[in-house]
Protein backbone atom coordinates (compact mmCIF):
# COMPACT_ATOMS: atom_id res chain seq x y z
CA UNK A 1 -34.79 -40.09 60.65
CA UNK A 2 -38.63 -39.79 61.23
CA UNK A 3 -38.94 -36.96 63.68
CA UNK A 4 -41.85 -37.58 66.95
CA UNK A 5 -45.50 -35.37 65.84
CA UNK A 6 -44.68 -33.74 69.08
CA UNK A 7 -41.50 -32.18 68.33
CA UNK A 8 -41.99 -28.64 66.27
CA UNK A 9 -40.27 -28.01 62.77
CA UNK A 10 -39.38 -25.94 60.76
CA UNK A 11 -37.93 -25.08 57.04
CA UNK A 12 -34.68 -24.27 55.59
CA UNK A 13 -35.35 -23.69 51.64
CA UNK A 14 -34.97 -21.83 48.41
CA UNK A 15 -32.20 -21.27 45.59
CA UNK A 16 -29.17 -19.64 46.65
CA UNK A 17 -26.83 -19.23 43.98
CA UNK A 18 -27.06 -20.14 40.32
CA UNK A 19 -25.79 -23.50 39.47
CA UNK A 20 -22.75 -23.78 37.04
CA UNK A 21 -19.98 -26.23 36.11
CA UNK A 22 -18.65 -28.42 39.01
CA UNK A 23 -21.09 -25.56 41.39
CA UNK A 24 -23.96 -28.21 40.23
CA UNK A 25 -23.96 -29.48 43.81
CA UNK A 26 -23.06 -28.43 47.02
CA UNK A 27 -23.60 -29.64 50.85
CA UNK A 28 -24.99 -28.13 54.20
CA UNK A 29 -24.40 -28.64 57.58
CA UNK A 30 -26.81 -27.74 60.52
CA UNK A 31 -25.05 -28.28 63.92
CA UNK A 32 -28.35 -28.11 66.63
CA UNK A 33 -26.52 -25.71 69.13
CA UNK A 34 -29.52 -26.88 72.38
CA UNK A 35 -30.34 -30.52 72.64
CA UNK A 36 -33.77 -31.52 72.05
CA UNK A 37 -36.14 -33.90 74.22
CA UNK A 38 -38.91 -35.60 72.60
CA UNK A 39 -42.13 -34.37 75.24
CA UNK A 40 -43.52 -37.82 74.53
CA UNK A 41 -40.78 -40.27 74.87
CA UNK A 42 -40.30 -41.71 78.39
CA UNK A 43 -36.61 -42.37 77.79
CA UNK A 44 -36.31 -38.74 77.30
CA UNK A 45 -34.45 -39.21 73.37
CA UNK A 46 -32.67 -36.94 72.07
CA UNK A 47 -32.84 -35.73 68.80
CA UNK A 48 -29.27 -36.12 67.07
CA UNK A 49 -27.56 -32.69 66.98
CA UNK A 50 -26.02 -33.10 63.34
CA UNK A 51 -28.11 -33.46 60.14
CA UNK A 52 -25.96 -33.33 56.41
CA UNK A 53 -27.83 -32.42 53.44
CA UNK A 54 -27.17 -32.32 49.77
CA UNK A 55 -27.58 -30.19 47.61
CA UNK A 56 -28.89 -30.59 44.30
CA UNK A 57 -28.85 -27.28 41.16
CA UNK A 58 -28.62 -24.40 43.72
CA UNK A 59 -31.43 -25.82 45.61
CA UNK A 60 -32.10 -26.69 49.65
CA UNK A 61 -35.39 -27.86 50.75
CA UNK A 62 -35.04 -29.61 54.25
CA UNK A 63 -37.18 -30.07 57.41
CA UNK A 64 -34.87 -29.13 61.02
CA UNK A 65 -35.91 -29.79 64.50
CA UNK A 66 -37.07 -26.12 65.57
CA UNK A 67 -33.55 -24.06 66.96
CA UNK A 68 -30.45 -22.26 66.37
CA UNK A 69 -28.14 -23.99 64.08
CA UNK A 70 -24.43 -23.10 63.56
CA UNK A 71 -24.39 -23.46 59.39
CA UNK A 72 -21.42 -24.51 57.15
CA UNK A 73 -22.95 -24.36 53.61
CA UNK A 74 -20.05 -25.84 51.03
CA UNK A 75 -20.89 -25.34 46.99
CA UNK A 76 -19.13 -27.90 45.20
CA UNK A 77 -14.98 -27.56 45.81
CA UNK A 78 -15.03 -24.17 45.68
CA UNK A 79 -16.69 -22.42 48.12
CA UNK A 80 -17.86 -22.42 52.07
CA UNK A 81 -19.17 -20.13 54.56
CA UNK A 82 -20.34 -20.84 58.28
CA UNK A 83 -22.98 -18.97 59.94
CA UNK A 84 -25.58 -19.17 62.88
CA UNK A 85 -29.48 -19.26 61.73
CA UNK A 86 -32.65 -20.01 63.73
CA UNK A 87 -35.33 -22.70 62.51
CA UNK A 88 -38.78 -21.49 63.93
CA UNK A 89 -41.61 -23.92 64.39
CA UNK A 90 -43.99 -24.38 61.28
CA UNK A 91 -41.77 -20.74 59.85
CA UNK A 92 -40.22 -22.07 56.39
CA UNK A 93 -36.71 -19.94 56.46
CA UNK A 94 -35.83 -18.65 52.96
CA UNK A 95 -31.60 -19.26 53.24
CA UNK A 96 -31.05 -16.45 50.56
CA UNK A 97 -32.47 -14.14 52.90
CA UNK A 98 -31.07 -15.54 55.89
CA UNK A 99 -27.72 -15.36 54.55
CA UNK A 100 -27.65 -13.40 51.33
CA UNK A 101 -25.19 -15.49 48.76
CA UNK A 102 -25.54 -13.37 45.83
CA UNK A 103 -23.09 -14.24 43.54
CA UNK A 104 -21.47 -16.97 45.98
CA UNK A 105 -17.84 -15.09 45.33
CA UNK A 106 -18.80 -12.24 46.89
CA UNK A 107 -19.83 -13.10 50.54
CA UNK A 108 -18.02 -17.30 50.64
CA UNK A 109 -14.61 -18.07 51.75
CA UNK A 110 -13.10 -20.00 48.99
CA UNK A 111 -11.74 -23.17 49.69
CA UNK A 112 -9.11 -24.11 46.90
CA UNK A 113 -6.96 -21.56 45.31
CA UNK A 114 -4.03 -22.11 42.78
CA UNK A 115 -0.39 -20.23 43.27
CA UNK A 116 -2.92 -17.30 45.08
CA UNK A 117 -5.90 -17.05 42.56
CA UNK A 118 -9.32 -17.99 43.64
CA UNK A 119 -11.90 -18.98 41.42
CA UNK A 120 -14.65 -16.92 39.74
CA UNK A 121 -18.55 -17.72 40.50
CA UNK A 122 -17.95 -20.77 38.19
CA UNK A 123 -15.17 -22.32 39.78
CA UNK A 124 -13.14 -21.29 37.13
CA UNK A 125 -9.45 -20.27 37.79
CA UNK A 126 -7.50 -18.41 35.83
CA UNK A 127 -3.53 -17.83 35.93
CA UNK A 128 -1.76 -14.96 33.91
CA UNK A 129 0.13 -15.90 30.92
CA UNK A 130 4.30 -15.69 31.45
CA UNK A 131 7.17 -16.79 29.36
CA UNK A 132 8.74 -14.50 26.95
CA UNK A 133 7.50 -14.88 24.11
CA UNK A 134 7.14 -17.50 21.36
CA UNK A 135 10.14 -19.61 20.18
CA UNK A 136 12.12 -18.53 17.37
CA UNK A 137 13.83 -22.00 16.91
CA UNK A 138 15.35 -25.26 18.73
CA UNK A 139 19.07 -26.05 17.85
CA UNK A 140 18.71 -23.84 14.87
CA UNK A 141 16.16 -26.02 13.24
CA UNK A 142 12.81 -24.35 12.68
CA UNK A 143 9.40 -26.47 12.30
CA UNK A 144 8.60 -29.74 13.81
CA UNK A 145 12.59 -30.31 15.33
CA UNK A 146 13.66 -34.27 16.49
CA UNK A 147 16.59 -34.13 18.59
CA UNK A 148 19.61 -35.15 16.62
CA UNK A 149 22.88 -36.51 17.70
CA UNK A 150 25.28 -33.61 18.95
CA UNK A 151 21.47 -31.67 20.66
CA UNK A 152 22.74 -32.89 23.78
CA UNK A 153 26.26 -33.53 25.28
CA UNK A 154 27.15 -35.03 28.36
CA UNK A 155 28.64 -32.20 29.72
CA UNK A 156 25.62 -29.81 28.77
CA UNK A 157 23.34 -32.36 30.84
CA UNK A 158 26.18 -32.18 33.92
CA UNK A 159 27.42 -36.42 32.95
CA UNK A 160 30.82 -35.74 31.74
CA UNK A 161 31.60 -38.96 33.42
CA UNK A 162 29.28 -41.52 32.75
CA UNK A 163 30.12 -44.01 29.70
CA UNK A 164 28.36 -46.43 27.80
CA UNK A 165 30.17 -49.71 29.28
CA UNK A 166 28.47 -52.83 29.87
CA UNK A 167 27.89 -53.78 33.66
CA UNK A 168 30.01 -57.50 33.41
CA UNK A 169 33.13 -54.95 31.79
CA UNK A 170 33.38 -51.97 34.59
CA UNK A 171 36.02 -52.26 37.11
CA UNK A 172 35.87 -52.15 40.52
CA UNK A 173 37.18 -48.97 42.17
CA UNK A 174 40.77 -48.40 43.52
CA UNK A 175 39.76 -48.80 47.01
CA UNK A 176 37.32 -52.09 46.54
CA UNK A 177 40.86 -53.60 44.62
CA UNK A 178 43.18 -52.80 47.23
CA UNK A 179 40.70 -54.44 49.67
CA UNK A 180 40.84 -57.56 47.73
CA UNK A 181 44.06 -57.83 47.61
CA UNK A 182 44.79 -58.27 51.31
CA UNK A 183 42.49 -61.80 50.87
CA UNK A 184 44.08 -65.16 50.86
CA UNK A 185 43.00 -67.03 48.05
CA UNK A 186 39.79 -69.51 48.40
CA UNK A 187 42.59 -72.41 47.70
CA UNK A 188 45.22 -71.39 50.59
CA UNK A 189 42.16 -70.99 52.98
CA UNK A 190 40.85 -74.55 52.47
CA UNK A 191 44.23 -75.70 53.33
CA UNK A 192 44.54 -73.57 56.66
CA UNK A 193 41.54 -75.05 57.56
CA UNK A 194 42.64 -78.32 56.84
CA UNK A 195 45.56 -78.56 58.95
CA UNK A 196 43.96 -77.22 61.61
CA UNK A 197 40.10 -78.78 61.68
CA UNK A 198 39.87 -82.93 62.60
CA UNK A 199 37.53 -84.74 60.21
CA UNK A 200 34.99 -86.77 62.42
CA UNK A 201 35.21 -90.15 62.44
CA UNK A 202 33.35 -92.19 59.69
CA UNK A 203 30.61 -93.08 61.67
CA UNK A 204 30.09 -89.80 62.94
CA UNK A 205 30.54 -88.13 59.34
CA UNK A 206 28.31 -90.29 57.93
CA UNK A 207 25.35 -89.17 60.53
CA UNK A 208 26.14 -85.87 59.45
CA UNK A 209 26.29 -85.87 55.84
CA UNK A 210 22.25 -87.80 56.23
CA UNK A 211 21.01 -84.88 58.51
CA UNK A 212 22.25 -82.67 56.03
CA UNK A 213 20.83 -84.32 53.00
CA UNK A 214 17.20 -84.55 55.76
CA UNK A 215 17.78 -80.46 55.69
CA UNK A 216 18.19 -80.32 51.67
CA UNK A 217 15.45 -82.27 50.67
CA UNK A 218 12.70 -80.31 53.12
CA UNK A 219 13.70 -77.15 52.31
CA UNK A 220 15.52 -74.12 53.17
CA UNK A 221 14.80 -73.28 56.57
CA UNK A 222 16.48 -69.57 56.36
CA UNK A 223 13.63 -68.79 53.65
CA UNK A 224 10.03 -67.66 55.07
CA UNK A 225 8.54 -66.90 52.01
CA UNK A 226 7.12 -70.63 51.96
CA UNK A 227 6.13 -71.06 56.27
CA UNK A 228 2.47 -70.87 56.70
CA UNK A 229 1.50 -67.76 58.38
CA UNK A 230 -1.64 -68.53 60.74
CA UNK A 231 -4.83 -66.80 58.58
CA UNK A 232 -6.50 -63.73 60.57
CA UNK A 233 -9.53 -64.68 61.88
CA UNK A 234 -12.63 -63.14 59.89
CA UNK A 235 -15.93 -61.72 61.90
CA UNK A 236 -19.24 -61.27 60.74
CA UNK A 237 -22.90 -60.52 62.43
CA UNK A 238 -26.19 -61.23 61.63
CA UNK A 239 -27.88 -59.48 58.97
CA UNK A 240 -29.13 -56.45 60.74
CA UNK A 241 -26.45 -56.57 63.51
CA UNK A 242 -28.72 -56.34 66.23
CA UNK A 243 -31.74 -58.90 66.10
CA UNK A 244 -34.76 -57.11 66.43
CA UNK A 245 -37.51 -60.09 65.44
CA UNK A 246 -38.19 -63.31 66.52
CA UNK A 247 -38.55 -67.01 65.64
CA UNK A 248 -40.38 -69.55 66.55
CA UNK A 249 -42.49 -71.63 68.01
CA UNK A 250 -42.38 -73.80 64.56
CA UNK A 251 -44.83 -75.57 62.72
CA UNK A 252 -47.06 -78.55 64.75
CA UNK A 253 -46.81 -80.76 62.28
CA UNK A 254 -42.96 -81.21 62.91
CA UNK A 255 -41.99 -79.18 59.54
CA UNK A 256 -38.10 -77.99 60.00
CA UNK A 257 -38.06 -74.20 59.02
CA UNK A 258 -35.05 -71.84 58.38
CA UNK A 259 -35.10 -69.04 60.35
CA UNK A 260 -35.58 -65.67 58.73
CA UNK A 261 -33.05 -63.98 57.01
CA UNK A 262 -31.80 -61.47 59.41
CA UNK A 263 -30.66 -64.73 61.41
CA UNK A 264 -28.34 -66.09 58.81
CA UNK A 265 -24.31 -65.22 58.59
CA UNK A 266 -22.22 -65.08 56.31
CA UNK A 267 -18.05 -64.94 56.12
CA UNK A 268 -15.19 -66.14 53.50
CA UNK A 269 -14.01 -69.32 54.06
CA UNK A 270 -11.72 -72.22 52.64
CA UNK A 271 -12.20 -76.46 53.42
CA UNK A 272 -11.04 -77.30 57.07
CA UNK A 273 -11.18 -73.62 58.34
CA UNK A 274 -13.38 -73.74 61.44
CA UNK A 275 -16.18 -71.59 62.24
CA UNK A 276 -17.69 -70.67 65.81
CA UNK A 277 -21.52 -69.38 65.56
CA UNK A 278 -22.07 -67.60 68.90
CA UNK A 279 -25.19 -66.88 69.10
CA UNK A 280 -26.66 -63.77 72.06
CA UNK A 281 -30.22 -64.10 72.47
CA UNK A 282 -33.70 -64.37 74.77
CA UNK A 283 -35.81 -66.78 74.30
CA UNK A 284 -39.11 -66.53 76.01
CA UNK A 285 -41.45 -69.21 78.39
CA UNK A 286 -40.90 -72.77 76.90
CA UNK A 287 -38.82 -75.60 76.47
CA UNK A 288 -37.84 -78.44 74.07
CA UNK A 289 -38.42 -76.23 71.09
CA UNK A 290 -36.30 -78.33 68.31
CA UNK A 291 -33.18 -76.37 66.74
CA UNK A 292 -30.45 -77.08 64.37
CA UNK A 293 -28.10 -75.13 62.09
CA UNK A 294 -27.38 -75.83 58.28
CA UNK A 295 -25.31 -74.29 55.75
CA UNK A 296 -27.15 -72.61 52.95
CA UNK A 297 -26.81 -72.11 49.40
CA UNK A 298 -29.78 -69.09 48.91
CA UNK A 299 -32.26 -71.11 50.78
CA UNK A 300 -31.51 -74.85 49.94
CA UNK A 301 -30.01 -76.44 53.00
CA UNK A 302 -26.35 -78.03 52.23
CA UNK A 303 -25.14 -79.84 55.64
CA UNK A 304 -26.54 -80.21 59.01
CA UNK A 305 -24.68 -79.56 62.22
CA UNK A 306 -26.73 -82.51 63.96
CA UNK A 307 -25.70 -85.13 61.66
CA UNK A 308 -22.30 -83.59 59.82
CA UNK A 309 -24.02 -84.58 56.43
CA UNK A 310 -26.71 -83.51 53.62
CA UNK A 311 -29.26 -85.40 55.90
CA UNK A 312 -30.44 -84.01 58.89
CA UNK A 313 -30.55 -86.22 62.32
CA UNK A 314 -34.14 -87.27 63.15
CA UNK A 315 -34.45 -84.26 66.14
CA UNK A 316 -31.40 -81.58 65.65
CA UNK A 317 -28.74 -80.98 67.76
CA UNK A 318 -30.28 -81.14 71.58
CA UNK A 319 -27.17 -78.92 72.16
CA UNK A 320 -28.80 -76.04 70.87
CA UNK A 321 -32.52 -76.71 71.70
CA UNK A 322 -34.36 -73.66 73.97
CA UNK A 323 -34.68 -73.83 78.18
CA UNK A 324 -36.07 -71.60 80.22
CA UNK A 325 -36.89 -67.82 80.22
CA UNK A 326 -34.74 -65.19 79.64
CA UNK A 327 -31.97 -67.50 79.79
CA UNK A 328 -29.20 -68.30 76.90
CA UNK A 329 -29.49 -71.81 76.46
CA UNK A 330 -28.86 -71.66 72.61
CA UNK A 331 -25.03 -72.91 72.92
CA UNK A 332 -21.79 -71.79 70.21
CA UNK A 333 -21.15 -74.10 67.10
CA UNK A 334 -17.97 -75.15 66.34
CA UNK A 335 -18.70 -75.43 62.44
CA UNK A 336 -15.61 -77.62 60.67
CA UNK A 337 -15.35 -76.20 57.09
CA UNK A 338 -16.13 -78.97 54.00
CA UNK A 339 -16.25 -78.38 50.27
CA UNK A 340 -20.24 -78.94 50.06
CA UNK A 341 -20.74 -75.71 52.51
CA UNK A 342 -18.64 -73.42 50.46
CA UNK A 343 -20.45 -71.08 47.83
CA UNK A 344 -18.12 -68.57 45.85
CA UNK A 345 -15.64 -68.50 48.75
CA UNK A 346 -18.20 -67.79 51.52
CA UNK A 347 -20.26 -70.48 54.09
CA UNK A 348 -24.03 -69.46 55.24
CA UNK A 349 -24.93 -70.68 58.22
CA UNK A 350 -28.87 -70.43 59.51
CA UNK A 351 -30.15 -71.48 62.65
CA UNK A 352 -33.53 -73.77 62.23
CA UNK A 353 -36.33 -75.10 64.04
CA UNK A 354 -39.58 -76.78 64.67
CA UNK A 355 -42.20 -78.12 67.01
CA UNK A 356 -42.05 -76.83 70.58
CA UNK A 357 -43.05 -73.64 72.67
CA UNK A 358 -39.84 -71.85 72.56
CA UNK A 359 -39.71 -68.71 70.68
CA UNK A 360 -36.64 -66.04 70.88
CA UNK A 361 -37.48 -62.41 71.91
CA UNK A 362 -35.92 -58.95 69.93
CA UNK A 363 -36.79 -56.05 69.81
CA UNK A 364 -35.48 -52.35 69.46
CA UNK A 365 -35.22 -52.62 72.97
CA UNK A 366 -33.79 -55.78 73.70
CA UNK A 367 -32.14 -56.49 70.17
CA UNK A 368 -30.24 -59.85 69.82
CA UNK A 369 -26.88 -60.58 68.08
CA UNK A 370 -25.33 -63.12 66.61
CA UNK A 371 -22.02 -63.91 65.71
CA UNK A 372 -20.14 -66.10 63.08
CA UNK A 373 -16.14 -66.22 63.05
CA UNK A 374 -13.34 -67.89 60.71
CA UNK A 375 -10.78 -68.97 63.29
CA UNK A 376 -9.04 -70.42 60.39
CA UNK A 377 -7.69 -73.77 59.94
CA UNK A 378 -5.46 -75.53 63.15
């Protein structure tokens, strides 16, 4: 950020370390330790405490609030050190001097290491050699060897028992057959049942046999994967988030203008989802100013909110239309998704005006916000 005239600066700069490999680039971190007040701010700002810079070759060349710093200086994925350094009004601080990384092995923590090593001043890592020497031969064969039939056993790879049969021709085990044989056949079952369960009457068995055929032909009701699952609804705010300009009063001669840019939302959406456009805003001294909302394609205008079609009603919507100050007369649209307000996936919508004295208020200080959300279809 732009730092106030009236706060005093200093310098952090200079080349630290030679550059090399993935050590290209590095980052810094300067942690203000005091808070600073801006003399000339009435608020009494602060200046944020944390400021992240990257680092480029070796090279750090940036402009600190003046103060003591606690300092975490990383170089690429190898290496980091923290320290505590002081940034002195209009003083530019050399950081070699003020913390002496020469080579950047010799006075950095390294942060990566591999079975113990740590890497040189190039981020290199090397590991000894092992093994014990090179192979005389595989399986007696010398030269470029392809395993052969006999290489490997199933008893030298700990399988003795495993087979090559089929998964329709392997048995069941001892325990699953002894199991099945304390069942009664499928056959001897039915015929329990029979003797023992009344068949309903006709009439009754034909009202069953149609509820069941009902059940068949709408589908199976134990199975989810088909039930429509209610669509999370999606959220989206104005351009800028918070509003911090202002439209209106529109053009005398009754012209209907889109308001700027920063006023128009955006979300994914399908046919019949429903949108709600909830507006927070201040609109200043007047009344009657003409509104409306459209869905937009860039800037051409698709479908109106006053008149649910590609041509706009004679004055807007009076539902959204501007009262008196400082209050939010600008009510929520309930926005019913069609195919015409659909662009790649997404709807636009853009509040619009014309003739009439009312004029919304934003500002850094009083910033306005808008909101548009998919509420998905009923």
């Amino acid at each position: 950020m732009a730092l106030p005239a009236s706060v005093p600066v200093g310098t952090v700069t200079g080349r630290y370390y030679e550059p090399d490999g993935d050590n290209a680039t590095g980052t810094a971190y300067f942690l203000l330790l005091s808070e600073i007040e801006v003399p000339d701010d009435p608020d009494g700002v602060v200046i944020p405490l944390m400021t992240k810079v990257n680092i480029t070759a070796g090279v750090l060349n940036t402009t600190l609030p003046a103060g003591f710093y606690s300092t975490r200086v990383r170089l690429g994925d190898w290496y980091e050190r923290a320290l505590v350094i002081e940034v002195e009004d209009g003083v530019a601080l050399n950081l070699p001097d003020a913390i002496g990384v020469v080579p950047p092995e010799e006075l950095l923590t390294a942060v990566r290491s591999v079975n113990g090593y740590l890497p040189d001043a190039s981020g290199n890592i090397t590991l000894p050699g092992g093994g014990g020497g090179a192979v005389d031969s595989v399986f007696g064969r010398i030269g470029v060897v392809v395993a052969q039939s006999g290489d490997y056993t199933k008893s030298q790879v700990g399988l003795g028992n495993v087979d090559n049969t089929s998964d329709a021709a392997k048995p069941v085990s001892t325990a699953t057959q002894t199991a099945l044989n304390g069942k009664e056949t499928v056959g001897a079952a039915s015929a329990a049942v029979a003797t023992h369960v009344a068949l309903p009457d006709p009439h009754t068995q034909y009202a069953l046999e149609s509820s069941l055929a009902t059940v068949a032909t709408s589908g199976d009701y134990n199975d989810l994967s088909n039930k429509p699952v209610a669509p999370k609804p999606v959220k989206a705010f104005a351009t800028t988030g918070k509003l911090q300009l202002q439209f209106g009063p529109g053009d005398t001669s009754g012209t209907w203008t889109l308001a700027p840019a920063e006023w128009r939302v955006t979300v994914p959406a399908a046919v019949g989802d429903i949108l709600c456009l909830d507006p927070s805003i201040i609109a200043l001294v007047g009344a009657d100013a003409e509104m409306d909302v459209c869905s937009l394609n860039g800037t051409t205008r698709l479908r109106y909110y006053s008149s649910g079609t590609s041509t706009q009603a004679p004055n807007g919507h009076g539902g959204l239309y501007m009262g008196q100050q400082f209050s939010h007369q600008v009510n929520p649209v309930k926005w019913v998704v069609t195919a015409d307000d659909i662009v790649s996936g997404n709807v636009t919508l853009c509040y619009m005006f014309r003739s009439g004295s009312g004029i919304t208020w934003g500002s850094a200080a009083y910033p306005n916000e808008i909101t548009l959300i998919n509420e998905g279809s009923p």
